[in-house]
PDB file of N, CA and C in Angstrom:
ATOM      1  N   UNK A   1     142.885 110.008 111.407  1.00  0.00           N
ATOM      2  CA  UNK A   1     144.197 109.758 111.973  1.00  0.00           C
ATOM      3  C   UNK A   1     144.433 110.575 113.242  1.00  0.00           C
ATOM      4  N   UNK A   2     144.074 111.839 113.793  1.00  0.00           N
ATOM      5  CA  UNK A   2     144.169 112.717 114.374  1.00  0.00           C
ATOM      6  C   UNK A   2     143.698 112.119 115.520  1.00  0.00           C
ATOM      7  N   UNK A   3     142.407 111.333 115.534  1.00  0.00           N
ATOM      8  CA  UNK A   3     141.617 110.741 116.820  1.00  0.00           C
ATOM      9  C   UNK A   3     141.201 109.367 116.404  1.00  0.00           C
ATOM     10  N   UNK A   4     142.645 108.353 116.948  1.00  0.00           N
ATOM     11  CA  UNK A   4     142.687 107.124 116.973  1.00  0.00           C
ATOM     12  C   UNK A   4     141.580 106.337 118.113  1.00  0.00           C
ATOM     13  N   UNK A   5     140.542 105.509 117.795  1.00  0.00           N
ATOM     14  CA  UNK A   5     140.338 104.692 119.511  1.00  0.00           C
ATOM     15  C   UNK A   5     140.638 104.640 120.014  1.00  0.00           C
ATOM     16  N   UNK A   6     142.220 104.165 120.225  1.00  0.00           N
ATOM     17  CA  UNK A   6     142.758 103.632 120.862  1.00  0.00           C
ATOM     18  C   UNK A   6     143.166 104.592 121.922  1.00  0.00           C
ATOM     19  N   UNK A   7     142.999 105.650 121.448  1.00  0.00           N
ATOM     20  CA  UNK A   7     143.563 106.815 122.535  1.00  0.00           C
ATOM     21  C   UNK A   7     142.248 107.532 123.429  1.00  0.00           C
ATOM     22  N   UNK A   8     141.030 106.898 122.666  1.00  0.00           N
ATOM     23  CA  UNK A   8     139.692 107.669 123.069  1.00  0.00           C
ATOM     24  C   UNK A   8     139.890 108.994 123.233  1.00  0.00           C
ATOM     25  N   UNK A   9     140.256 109.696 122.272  1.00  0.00           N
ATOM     26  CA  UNK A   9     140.523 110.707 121.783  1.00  0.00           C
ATOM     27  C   UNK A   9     140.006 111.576 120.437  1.00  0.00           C
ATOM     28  N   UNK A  10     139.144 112.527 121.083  1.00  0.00           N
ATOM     29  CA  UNK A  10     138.364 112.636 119.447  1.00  0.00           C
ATOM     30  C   UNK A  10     139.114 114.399 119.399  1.00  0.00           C
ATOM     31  N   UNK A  11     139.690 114.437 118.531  1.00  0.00           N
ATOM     32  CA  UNK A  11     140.374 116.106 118.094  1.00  0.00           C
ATOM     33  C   UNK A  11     139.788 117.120 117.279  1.00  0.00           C
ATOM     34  N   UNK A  12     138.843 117.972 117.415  1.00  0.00           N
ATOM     35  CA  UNK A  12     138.837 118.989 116.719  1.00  0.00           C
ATOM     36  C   UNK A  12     140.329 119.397 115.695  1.00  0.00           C
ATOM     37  N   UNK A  13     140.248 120.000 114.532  1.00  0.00           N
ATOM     38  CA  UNK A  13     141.158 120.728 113.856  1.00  0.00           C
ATOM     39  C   UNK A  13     141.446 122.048 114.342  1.00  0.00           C
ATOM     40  N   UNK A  14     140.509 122.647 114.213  1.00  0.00           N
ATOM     41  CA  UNK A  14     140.946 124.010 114.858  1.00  0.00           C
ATOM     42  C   UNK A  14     139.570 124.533 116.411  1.00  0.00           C
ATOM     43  N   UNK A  15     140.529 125.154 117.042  1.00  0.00           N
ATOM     44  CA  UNK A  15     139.621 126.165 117.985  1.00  0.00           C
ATOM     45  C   UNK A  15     140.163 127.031 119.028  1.00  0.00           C
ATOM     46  N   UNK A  16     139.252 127.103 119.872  1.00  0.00           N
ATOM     47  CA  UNK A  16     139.855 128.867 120.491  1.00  0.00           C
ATOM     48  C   UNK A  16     140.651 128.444 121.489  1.00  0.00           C
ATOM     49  N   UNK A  17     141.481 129.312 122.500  1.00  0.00           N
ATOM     50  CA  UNK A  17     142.287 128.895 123.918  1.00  0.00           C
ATOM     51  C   UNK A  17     141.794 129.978 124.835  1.00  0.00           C
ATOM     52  N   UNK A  18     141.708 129.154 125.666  1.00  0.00           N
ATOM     53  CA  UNK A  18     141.197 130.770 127.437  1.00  0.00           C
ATOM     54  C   UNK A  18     142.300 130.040 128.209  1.00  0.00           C
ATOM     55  N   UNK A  19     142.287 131.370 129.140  1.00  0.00           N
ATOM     56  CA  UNK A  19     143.225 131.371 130.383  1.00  0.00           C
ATOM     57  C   UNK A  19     143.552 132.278 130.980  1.00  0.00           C
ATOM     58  N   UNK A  20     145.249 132.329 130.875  1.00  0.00           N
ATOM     59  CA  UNK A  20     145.612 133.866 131.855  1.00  0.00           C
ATOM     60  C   UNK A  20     147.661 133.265 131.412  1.00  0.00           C
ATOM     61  N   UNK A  21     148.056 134.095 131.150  1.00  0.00           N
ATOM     62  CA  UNK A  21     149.697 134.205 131.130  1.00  0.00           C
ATOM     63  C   UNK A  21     150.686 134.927 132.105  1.00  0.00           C
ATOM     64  N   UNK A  22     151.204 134.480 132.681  1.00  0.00           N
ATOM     65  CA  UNK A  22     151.590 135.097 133.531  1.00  0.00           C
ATOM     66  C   UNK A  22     152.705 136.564 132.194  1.00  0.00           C
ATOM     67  N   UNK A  23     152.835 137.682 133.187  1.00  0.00           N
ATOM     68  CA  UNK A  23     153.188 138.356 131.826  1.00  0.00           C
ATOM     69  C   UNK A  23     152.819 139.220 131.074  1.00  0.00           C
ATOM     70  N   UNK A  24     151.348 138.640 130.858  1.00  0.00           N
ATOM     71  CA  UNK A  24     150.432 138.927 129.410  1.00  0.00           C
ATOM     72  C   UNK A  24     148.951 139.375 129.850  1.00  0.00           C
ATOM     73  N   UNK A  25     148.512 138.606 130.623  1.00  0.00           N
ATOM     74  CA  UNK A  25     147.023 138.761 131.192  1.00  0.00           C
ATOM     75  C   UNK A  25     146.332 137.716 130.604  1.00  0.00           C
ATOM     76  N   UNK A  26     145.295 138.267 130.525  1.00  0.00           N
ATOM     77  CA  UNK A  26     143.799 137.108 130.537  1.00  0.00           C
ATOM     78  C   UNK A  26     143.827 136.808 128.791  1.00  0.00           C
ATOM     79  N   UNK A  27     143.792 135.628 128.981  1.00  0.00           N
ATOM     80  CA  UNK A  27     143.663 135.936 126.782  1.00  0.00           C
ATOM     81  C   UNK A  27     142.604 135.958 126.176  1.00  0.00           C
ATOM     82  N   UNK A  28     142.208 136.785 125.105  1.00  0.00           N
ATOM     83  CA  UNK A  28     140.726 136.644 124.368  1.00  0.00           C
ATOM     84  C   UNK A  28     140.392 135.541 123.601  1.00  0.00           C
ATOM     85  N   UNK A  29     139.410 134.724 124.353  1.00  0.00           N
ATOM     86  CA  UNK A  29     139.298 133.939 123.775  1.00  0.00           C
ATOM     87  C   UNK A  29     139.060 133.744 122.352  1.00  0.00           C
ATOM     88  N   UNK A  30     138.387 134.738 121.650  1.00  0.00           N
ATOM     89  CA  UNK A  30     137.604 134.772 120.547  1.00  0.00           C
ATOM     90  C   UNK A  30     138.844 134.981 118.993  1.00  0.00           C
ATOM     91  N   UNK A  31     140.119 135.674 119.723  1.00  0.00           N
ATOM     92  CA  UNK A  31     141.297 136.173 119.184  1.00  0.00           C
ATOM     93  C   UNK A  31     142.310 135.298 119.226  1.00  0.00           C
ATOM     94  N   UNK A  32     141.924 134.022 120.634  1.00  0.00           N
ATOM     95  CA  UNK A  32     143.422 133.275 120.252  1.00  0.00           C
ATOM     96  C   UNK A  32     143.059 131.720 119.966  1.00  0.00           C
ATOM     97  N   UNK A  33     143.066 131.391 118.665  1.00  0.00           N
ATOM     98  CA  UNK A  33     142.949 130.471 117.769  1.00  0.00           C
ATOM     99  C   UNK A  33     144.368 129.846 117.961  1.00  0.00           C
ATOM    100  N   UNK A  34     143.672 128.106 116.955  1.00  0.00           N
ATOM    101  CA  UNK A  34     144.844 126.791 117.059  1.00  0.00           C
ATOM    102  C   UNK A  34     144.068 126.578 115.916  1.00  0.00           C
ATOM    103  N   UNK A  35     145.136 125.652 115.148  1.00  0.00           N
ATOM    104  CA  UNK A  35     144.711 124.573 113.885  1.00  0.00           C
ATOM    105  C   UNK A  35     145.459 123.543 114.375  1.00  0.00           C
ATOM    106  N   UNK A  36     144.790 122.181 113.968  1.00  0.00           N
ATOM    107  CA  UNK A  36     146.203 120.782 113.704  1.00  0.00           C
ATOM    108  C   UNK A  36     146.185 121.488 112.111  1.00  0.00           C
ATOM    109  N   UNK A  37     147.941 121.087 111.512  1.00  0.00           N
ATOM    110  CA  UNK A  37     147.710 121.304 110.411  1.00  0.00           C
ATOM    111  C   UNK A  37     148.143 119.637 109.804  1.00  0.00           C
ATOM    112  N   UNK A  38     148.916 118.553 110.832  1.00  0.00           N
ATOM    113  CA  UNK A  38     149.194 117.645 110.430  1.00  0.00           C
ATOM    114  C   UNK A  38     148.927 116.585 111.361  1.00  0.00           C
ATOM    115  N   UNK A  39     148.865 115.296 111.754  1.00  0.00           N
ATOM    116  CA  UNK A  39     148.896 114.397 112.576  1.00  0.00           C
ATOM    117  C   UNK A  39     149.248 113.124 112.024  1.00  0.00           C
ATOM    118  N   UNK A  40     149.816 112.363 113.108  1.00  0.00           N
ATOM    119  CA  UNK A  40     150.466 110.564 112.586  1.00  0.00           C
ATOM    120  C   UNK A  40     150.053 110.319 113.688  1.00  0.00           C
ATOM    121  N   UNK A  41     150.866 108.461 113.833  1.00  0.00           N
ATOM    122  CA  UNK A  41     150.536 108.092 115.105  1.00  0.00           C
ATOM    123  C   UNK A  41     152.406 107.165 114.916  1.00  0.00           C
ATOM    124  N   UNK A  42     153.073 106.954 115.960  1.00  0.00           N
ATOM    125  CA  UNK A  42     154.327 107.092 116.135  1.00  0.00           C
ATOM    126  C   UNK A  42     154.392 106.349 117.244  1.00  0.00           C
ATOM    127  N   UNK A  43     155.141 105.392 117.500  1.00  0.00           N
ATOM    128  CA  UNK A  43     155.578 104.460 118.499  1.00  0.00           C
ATOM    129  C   UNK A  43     154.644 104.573 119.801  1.00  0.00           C
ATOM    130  N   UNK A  44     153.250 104.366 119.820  1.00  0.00           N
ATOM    131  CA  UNK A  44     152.009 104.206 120.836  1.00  0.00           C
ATOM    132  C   UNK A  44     151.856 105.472 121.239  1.00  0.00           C
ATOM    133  N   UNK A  45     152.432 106.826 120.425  1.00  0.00           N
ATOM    134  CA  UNK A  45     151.430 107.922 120.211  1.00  0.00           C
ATOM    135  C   UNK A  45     150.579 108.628 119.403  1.00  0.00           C
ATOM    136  N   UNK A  46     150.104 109.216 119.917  1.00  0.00           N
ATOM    137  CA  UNK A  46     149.324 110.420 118.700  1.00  0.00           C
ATOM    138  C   UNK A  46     149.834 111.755 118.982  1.00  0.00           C
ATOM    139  N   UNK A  47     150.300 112.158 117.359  1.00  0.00           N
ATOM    140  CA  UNK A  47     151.161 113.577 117.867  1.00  0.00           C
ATOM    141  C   UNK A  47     150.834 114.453 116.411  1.00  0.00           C
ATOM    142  N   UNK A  48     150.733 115.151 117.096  1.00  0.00           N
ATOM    143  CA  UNK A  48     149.760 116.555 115.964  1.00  0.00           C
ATOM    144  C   UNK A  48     151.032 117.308 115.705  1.00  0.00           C
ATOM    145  N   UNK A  49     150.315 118.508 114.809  1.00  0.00           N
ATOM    146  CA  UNK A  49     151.569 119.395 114.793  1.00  0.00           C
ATOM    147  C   UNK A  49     150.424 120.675 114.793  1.00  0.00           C
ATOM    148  N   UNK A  50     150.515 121.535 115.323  1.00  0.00           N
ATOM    149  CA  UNK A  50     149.651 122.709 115.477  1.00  0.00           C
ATOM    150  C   UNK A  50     150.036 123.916 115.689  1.00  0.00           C
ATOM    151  N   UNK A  51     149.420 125.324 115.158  1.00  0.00           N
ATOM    152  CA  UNK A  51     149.954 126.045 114.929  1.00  0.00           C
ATOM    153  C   UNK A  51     148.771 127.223 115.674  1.00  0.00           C
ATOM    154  N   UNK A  52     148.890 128.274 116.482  1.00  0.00           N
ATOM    155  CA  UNK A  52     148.000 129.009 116.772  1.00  0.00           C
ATOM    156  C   UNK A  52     148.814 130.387 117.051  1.00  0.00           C
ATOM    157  N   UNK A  53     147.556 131.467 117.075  1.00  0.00           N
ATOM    158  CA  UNK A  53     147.600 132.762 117.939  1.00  0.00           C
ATOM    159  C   UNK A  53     146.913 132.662 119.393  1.00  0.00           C
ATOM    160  N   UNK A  54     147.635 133.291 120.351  1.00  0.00           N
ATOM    161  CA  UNK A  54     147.216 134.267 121.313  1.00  0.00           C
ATOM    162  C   UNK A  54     147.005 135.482 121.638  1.00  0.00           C
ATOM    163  N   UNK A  55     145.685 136.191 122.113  1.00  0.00           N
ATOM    164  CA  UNK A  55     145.368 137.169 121.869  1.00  0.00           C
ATOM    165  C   UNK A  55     145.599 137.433 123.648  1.00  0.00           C
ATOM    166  N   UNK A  56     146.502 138.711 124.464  1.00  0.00           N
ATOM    167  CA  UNK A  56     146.096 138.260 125.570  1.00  0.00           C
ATOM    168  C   UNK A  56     145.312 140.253 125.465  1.00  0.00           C
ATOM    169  N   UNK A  57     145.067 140.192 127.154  1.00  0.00           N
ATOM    170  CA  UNK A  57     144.094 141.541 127.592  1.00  0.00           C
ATOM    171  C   UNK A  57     143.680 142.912 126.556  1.00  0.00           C
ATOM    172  N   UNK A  58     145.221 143.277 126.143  1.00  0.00           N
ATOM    173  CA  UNK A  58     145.529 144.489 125.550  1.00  0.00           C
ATOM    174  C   UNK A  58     145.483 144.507 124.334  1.00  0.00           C
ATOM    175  N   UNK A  59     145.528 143.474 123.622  1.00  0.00           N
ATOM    176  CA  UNK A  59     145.073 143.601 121.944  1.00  0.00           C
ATOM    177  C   UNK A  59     146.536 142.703 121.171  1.00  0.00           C
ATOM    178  N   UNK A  60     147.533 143.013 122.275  1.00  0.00           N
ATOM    179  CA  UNK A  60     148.928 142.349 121.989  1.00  0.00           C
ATOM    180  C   UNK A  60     148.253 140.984 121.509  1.00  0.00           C
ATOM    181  N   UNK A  61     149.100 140.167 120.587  1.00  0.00           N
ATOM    182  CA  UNK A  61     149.361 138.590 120.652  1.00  0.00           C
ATOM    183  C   UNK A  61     150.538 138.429 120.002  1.00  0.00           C
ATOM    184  N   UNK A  62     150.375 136.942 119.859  1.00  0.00           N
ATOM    185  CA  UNK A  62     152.085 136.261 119.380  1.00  0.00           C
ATOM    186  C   UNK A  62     151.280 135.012 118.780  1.00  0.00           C
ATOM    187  N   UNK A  63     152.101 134.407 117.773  1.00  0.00           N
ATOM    188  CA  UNK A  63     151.805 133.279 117.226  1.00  0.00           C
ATOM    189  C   UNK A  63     153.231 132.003 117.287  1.00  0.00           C
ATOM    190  N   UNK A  64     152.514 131.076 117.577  1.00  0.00           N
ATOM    191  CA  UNK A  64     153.121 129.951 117.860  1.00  0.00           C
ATOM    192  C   UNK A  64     152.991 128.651 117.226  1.00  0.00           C
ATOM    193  N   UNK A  65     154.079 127.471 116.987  1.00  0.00           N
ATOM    194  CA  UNK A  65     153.744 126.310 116.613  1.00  0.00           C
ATOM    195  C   UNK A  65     153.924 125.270 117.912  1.00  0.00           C
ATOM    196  N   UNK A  66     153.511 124.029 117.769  1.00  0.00           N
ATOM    197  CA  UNK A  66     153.873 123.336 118.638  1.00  0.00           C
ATOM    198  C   UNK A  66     153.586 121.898 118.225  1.00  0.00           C
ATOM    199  N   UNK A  67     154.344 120.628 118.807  1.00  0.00           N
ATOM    200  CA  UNK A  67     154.325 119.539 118.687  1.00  0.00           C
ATOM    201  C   UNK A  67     153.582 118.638 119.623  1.00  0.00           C
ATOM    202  N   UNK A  68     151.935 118.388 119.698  1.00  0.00           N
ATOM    203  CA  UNK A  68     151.195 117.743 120.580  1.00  0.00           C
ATOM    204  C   UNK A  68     151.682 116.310 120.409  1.00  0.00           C
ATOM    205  N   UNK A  69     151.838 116.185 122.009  1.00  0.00           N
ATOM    206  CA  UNK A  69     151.747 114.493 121.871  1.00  0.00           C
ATOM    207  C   UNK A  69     150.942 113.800 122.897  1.00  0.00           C
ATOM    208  N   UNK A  70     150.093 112.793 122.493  1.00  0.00           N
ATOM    209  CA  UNK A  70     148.846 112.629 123.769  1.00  0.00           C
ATOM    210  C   UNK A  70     149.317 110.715 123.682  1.00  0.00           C
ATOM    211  N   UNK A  71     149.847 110.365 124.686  1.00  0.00           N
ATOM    212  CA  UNK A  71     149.502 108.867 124.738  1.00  0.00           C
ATOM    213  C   UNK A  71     148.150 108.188 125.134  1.00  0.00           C
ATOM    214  N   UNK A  72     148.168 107.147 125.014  1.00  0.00           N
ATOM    215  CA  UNK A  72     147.195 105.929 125.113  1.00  0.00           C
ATOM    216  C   UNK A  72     146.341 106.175 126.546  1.00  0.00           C
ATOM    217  N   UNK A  73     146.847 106.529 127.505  1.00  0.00           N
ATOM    218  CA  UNK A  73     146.241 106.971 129.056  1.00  0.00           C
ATOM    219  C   UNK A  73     146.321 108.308 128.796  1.00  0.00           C
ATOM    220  N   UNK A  74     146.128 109.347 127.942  1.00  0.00           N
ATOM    221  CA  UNK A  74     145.193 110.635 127.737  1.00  0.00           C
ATOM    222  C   UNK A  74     146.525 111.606 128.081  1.00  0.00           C
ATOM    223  N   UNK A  75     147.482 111.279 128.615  1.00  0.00           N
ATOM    224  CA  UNK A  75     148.469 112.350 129.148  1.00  0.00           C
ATOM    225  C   UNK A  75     149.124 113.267 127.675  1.00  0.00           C
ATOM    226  N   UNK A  76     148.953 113.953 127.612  1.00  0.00           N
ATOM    227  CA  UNK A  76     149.457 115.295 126.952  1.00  0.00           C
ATOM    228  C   UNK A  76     150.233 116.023 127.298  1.00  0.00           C
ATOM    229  N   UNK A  77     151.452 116.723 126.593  1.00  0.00           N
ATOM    230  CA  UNK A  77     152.691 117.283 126.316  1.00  0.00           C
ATOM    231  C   UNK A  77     152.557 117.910 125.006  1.00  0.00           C
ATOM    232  N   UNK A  78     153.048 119.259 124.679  1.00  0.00           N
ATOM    233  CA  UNK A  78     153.090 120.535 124.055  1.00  0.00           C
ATOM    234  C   UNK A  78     154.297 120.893 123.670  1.00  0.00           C
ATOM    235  N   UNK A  79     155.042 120.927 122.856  1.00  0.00           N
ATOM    236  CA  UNK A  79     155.861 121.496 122.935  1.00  0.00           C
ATOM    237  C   UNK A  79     155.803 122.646 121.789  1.00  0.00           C
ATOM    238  N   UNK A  80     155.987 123.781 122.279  1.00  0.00           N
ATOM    239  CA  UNK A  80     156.160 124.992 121.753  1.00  0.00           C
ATOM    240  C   UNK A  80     157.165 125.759 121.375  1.00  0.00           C
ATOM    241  N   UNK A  81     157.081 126.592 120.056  1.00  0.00           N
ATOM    242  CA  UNK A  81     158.373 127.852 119.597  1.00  0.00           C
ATOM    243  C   UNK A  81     156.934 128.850 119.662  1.00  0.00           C
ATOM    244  N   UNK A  82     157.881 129.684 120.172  1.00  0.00           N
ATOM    245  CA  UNK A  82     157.115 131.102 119.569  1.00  0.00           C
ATOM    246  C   UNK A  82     157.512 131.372 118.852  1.00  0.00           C
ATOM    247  N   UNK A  83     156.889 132.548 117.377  1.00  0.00           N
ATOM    248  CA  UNK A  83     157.567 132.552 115.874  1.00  0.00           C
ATOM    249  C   UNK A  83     157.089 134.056 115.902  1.00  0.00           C
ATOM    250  N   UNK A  84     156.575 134.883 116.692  1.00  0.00           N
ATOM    251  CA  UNK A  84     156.536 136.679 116.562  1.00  0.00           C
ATOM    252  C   UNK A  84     155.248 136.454 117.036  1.00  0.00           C
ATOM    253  N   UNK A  85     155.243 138.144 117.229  1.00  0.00           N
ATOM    254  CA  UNK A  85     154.158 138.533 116.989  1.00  0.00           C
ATOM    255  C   UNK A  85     153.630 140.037 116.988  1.00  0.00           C
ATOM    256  N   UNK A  86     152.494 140.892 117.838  1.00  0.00           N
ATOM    257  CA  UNK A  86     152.559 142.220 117.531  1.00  0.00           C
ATOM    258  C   UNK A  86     152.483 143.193 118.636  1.00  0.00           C
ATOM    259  N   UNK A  87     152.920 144.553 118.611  1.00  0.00           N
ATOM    260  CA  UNK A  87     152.583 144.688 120.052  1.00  0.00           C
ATOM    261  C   UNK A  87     153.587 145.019 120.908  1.00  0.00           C
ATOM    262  N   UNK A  88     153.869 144.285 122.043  1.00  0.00           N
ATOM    263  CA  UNK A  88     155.120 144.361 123.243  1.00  0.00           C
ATOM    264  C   UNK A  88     156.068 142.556 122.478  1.00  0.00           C
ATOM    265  N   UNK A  89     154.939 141.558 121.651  1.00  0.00           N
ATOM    266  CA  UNK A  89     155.334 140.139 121.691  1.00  0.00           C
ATOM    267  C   UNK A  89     156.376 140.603 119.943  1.00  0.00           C
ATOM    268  N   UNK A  90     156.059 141.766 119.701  1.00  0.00           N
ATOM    269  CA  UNK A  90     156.313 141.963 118.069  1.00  0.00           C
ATOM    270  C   UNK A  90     158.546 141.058 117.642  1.00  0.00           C
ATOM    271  N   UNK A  91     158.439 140.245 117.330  1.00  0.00           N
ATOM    272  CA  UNK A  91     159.319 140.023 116.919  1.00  0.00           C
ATOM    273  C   UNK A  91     159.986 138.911 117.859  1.00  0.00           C
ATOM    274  N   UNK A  92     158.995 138.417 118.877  1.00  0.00           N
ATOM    275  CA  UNK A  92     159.167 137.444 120.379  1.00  0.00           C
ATOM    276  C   UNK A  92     159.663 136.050 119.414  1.00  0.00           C
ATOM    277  N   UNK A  93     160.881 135.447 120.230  1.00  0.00           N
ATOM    278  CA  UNK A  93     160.815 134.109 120.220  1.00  0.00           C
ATOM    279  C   UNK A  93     160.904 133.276 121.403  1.00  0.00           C
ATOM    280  N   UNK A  94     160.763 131.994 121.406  1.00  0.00           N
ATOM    281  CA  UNK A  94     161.061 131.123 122.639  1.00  0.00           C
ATOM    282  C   UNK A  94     160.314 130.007 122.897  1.00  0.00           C
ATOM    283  N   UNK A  95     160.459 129.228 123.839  1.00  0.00           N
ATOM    284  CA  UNK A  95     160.323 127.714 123.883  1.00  0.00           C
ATOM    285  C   UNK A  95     159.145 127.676 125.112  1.00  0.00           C
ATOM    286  N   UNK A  96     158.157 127.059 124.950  1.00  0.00           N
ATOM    287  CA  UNK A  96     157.642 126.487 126.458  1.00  0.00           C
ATOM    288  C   UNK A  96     157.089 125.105 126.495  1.00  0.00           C
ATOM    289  N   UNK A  97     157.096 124.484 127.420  1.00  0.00           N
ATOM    290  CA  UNK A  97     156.373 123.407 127.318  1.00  0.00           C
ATOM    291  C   UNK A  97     155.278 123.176 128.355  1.00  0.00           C
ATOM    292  N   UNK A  98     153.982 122.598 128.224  1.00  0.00           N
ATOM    293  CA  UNK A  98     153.201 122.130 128.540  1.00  0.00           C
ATOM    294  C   UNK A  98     152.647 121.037 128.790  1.00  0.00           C
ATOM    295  N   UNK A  99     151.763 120.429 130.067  1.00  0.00           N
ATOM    296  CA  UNK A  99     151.283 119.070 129.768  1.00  0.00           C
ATOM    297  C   UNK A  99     149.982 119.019 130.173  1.00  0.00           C
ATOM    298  N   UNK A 100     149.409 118.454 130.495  1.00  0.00           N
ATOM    299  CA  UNK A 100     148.290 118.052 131.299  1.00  0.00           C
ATOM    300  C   UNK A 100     147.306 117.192 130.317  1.00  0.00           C
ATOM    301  N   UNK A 101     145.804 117.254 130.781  1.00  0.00           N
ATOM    302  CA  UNK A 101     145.807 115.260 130.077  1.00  0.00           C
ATOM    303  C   UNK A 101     144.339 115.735 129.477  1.00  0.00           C
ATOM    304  N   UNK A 102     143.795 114.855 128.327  1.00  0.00           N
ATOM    305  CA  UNK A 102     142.512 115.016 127.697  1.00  0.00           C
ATOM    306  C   UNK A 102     141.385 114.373 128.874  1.00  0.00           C
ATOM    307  N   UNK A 103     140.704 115.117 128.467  1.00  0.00           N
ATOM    308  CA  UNK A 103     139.241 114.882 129.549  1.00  0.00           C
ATOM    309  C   UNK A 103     137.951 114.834 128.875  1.00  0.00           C
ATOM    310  N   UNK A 104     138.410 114.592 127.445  1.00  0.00           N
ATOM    311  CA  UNK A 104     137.239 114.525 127.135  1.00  0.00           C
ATOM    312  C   UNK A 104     136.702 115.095 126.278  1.00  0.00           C
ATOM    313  N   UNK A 105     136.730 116.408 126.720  1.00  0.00           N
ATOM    314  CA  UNK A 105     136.359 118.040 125.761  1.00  0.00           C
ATOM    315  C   UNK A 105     137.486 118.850 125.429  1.00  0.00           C
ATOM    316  N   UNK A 106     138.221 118.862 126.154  1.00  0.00           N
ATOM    317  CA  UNK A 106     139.343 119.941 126.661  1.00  0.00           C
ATOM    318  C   UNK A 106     140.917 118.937 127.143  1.00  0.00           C
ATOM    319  N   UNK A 107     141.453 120.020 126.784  1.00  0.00           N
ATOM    320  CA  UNK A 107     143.106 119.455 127.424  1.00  0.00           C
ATOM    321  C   UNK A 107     143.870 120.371 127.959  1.00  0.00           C
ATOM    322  N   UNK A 108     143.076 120.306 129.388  1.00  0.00           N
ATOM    323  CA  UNK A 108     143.435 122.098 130.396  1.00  0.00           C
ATOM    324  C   UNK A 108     145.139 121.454 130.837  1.00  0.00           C
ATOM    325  N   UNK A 109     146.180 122.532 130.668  1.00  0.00           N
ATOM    326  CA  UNK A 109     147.601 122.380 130.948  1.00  0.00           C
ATOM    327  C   UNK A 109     148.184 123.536 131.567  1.00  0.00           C
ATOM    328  N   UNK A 110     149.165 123.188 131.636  1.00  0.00           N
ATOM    329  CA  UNK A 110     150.123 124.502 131.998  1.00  0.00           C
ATOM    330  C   UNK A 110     151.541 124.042 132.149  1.00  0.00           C
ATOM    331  N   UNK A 111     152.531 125.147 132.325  1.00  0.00           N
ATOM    332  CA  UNK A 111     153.880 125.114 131.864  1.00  0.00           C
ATOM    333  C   UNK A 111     154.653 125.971 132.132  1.00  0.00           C
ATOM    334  N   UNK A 112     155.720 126.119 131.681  1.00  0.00           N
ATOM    335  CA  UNK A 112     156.861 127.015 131.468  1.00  0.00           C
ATOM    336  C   UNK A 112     157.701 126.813 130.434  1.00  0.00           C
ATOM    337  N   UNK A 113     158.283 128.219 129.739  1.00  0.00           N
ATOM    338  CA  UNK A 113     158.844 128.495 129.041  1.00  0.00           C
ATOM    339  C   UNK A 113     159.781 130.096 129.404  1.00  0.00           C
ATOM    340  N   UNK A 114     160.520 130.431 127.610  1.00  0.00           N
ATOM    341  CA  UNK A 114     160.881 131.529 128.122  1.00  0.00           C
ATOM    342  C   UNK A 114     160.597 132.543 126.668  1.00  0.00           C
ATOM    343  N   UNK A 115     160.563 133.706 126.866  1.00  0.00           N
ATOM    344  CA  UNK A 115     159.943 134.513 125.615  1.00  0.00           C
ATOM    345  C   UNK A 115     161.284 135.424 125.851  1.00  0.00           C
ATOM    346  N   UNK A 116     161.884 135.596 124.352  1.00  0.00           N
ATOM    347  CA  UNK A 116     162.690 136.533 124.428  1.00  0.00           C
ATOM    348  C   UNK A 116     162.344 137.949 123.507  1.00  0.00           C
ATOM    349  N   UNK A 117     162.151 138.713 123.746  1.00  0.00           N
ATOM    350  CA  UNK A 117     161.263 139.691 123.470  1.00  0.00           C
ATOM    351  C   UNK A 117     162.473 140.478 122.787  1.00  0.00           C
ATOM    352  N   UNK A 118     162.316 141.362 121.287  1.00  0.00           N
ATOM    353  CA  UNK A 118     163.321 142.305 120.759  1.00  0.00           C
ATOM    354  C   UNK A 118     162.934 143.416 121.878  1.00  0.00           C
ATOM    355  N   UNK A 119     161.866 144.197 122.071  1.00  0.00           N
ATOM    356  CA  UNK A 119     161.787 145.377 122.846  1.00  0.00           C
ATOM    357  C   UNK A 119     162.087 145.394 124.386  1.00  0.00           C
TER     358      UNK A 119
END
């Protein structure tokens, strides 16, 4: 269900994220994990529900859920809560969203949001 044809879309369940946060720094890859934990398919999409950590430079991370949705022409949208985490992120909430499109292997994006930090 996760990776319909129709979307030529094949989904891993879980795996790692790289990049850079503005904020945060470079993230470890090896530290910041994703799962799907659910997926349907919904009025000519495919939309996951996924849940991960980010690990960024300093050892800090935060954990997050989010609502993937990839249509039929590969375009992808993210939508994210942050739910805590440890560190400077320890107790962080907030919203971001993301898009950018499957290629294949990868679904390189970017975005904005806002993190409201207790400290």
């Amino acid at each position: 269900m996760c990776s319909p044809e129709a979307y030529k879309v094949s989904l891993a369940r879980y795996g790692y994220l790289q990049g850079h946060q503005t904020h945060g720094g470079q993230f470890i890859p090896g530290l910041s994990t994703w799962e799907i934990t659910n997926c349907y398919l919904n009025s000519g999409l495919s939309i996951s529900e996924v849940s991960g950590t980010i690990t960024v430079a300093n050892g800090d991370s935060y954990t997050w859920d989010c609502v993937m949705t990839i249509s039929t022409t590969g375009s992808v949208t993210l939508n994210t809560t942050f739910t805590g985490g440890t560190g400077r992120f320890e107790g962080v909430t907030g919203e971001m969203i993301l898009t950018g499109a499957y290629n294949g292997n990868e679904i390189p994006c970017s975005g904005e949001g806002t993190m409201r930090f207790l400290k």
